[in-house]
C-alpha atoms as a PDB file:
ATOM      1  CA  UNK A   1     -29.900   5.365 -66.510  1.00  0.00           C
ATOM      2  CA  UNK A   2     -33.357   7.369 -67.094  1.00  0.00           C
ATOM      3  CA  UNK A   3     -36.144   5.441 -66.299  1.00  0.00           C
ATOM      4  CA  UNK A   4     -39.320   5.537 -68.151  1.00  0.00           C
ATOM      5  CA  UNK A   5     -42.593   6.030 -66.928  1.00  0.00           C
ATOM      6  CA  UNK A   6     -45.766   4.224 -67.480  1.00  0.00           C
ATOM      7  CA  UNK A   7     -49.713   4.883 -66.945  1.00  0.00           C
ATOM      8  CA  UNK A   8     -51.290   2.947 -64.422  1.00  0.00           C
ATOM      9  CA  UNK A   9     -54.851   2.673 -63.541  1.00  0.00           C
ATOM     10  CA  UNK A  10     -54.658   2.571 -59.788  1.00  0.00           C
ATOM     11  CA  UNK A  11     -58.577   1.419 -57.513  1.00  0.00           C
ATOM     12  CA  UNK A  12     -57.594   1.956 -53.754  1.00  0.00           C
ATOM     13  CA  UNK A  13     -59.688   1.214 -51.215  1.00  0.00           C
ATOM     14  CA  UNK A  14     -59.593   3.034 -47.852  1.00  0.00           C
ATOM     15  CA  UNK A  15     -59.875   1.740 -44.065  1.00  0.00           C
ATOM     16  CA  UNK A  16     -62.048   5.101 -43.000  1.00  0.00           C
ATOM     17  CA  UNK A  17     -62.816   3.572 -39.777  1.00  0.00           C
ATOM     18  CA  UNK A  18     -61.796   5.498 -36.623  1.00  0.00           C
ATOM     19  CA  UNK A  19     -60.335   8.612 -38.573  1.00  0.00           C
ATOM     20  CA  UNK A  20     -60.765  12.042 -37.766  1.00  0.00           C
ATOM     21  CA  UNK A  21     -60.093  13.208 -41.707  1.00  0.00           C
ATOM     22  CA  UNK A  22     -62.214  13.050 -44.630  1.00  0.00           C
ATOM     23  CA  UNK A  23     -61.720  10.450 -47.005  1.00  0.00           C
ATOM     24  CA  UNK A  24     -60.282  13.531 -49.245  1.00  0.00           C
ATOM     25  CA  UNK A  25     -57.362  14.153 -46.636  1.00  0.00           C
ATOM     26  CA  UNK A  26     -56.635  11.102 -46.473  1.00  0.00           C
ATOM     27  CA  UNK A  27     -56.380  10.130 -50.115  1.00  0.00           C
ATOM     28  CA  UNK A  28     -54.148  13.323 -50.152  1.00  0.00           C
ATOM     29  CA  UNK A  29     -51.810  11.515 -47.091  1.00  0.00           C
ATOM     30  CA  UNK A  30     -51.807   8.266 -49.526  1.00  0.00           C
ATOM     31  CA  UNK A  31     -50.520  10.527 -52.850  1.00  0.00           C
ATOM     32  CA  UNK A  32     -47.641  12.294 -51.193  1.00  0.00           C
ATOM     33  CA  UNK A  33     -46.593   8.916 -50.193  1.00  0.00           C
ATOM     34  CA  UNK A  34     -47.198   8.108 -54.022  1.00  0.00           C
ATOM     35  CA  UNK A  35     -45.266  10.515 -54.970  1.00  0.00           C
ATOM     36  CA  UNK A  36     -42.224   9.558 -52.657  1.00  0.00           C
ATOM     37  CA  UNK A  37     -42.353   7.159 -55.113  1.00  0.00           C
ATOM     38  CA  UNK A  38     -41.658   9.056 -58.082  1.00  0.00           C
ATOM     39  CA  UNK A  39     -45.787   8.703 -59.412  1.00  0.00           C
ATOM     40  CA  UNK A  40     -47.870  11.434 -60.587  1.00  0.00           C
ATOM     41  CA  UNK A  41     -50.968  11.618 -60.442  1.00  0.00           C
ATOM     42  CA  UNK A  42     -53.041  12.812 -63.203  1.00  0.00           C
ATOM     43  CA  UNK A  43     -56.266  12.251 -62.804  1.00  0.00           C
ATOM     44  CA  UNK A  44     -58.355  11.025 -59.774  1.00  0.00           C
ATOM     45  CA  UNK A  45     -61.694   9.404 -59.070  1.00  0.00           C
ATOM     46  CA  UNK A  46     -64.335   9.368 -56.227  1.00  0.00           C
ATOM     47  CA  UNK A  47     -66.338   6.134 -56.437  1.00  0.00           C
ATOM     48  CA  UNK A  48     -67.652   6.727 -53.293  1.00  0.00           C
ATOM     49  CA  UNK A  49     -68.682   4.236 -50.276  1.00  0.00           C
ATOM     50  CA  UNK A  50     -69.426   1.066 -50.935  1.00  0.00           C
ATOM     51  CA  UNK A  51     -69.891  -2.665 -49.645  1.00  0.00           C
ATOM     52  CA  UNK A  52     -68.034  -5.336 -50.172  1.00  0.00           C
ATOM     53  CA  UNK A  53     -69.560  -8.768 -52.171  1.00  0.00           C
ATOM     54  CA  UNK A  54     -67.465 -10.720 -49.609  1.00  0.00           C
ATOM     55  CA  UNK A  55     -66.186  -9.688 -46.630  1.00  0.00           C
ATOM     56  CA  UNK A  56     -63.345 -10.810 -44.842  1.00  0.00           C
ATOM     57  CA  UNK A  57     -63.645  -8.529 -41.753  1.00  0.00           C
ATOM     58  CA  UNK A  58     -67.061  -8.101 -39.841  1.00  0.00           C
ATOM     59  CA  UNK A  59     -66.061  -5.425 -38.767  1.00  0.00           C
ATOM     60  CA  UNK A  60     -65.409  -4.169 -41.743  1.00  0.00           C
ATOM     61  CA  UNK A  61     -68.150  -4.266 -44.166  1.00  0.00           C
ATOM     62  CA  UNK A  62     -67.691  -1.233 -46.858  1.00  0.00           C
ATOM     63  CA  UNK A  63     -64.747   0.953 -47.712  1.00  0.00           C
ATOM     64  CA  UNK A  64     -64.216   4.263 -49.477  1.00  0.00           C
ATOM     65  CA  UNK A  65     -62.868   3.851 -53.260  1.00  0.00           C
ATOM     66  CA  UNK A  66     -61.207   5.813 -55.331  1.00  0.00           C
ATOM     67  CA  UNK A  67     -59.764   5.436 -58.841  1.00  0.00           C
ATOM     68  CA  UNK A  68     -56.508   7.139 -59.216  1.00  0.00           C
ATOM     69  CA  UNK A  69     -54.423   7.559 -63.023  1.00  0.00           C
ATOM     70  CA  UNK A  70     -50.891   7.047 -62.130  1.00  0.00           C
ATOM     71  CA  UNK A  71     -47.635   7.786 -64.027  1.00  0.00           C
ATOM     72  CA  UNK A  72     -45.094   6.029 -62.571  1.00  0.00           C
ATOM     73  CA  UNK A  73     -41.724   4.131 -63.170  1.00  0.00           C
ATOM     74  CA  UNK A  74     -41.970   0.102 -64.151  1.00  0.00           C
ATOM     75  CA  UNK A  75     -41.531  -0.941 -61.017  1.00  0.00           C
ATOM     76  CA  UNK A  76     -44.451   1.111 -59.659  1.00  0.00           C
ATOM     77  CA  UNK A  77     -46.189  -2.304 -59.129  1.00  0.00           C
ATOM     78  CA  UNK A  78     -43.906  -3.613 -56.603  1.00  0.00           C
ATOM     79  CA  UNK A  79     -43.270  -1.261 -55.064  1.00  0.00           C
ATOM     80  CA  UNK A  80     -46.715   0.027 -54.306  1.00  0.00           C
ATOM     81  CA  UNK A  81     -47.388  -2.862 -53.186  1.00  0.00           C
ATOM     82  CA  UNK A  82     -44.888  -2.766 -50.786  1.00  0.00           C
ATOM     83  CA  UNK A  83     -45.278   0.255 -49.384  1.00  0.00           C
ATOM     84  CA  UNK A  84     -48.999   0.054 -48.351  1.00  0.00           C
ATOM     85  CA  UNK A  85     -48.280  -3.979 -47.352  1.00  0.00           C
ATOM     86  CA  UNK A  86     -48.832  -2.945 -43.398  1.00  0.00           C
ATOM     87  CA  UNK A  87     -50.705   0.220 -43.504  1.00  0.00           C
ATOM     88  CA  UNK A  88     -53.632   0.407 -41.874  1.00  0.00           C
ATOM     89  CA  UNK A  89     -55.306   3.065 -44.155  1.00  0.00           C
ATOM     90  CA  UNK A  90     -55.092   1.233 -47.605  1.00  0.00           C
ATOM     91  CA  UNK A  91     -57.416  -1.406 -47.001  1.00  0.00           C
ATOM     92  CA  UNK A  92     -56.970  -2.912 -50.788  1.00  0.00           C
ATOM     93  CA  UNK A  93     -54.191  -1.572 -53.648  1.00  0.00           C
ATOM     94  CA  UNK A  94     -55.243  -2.626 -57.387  1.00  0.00           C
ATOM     95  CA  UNK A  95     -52.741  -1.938 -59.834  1.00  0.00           C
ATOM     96  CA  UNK A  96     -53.522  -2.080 -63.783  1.00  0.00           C
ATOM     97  CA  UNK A  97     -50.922  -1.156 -66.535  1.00  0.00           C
END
């Protein structure tokens, strides 16, 4: 059974605090794990550093975003979503089809 892919538009938001790599290593780290997941990427964005309208963590007031095109099986969603649940880097996972 061949799957088919879809495009997703993908906004992740990164946890940069106490890390010794640039926020461009480490949204390399988070797309190999994408593509353990059978997802390519085909086009990426750097939105840059920015604040939060509410915050949830003091400690935690701004995070690195980046917009990432995605093609990826229908369950990409999920799965995702999953995968990143208790990871400490991916502060936030948006996932638009």
């Amino acid at each position: 059974m061949m799957l088919t892919k879809r495009t997703y538009k993908t906004t992740i938001i990164l946890d940069t605090r106490d890390q010794e790599k640039s926020p461009s290593e480490l949204l390399e780290d988070v797309k190999t794990v994408l593509g353990n997941l059978d997802a390519t990427v085909t086009g990426e964005k750097d939105l840059g550093k920015r604040d939060f309208v509410r915050v949830t963590d003091r400690n935690l007031t701004a995070g690195q975003y980046f917009e990432l095109t995605i093609e990826a099986p229908t369950n990409f969603a999920q799965e995702v979503q999953e995968k990143f649940r208790l990871d400490k880097l991916v502060y936030r996972i948006i996932v638009q089809s």
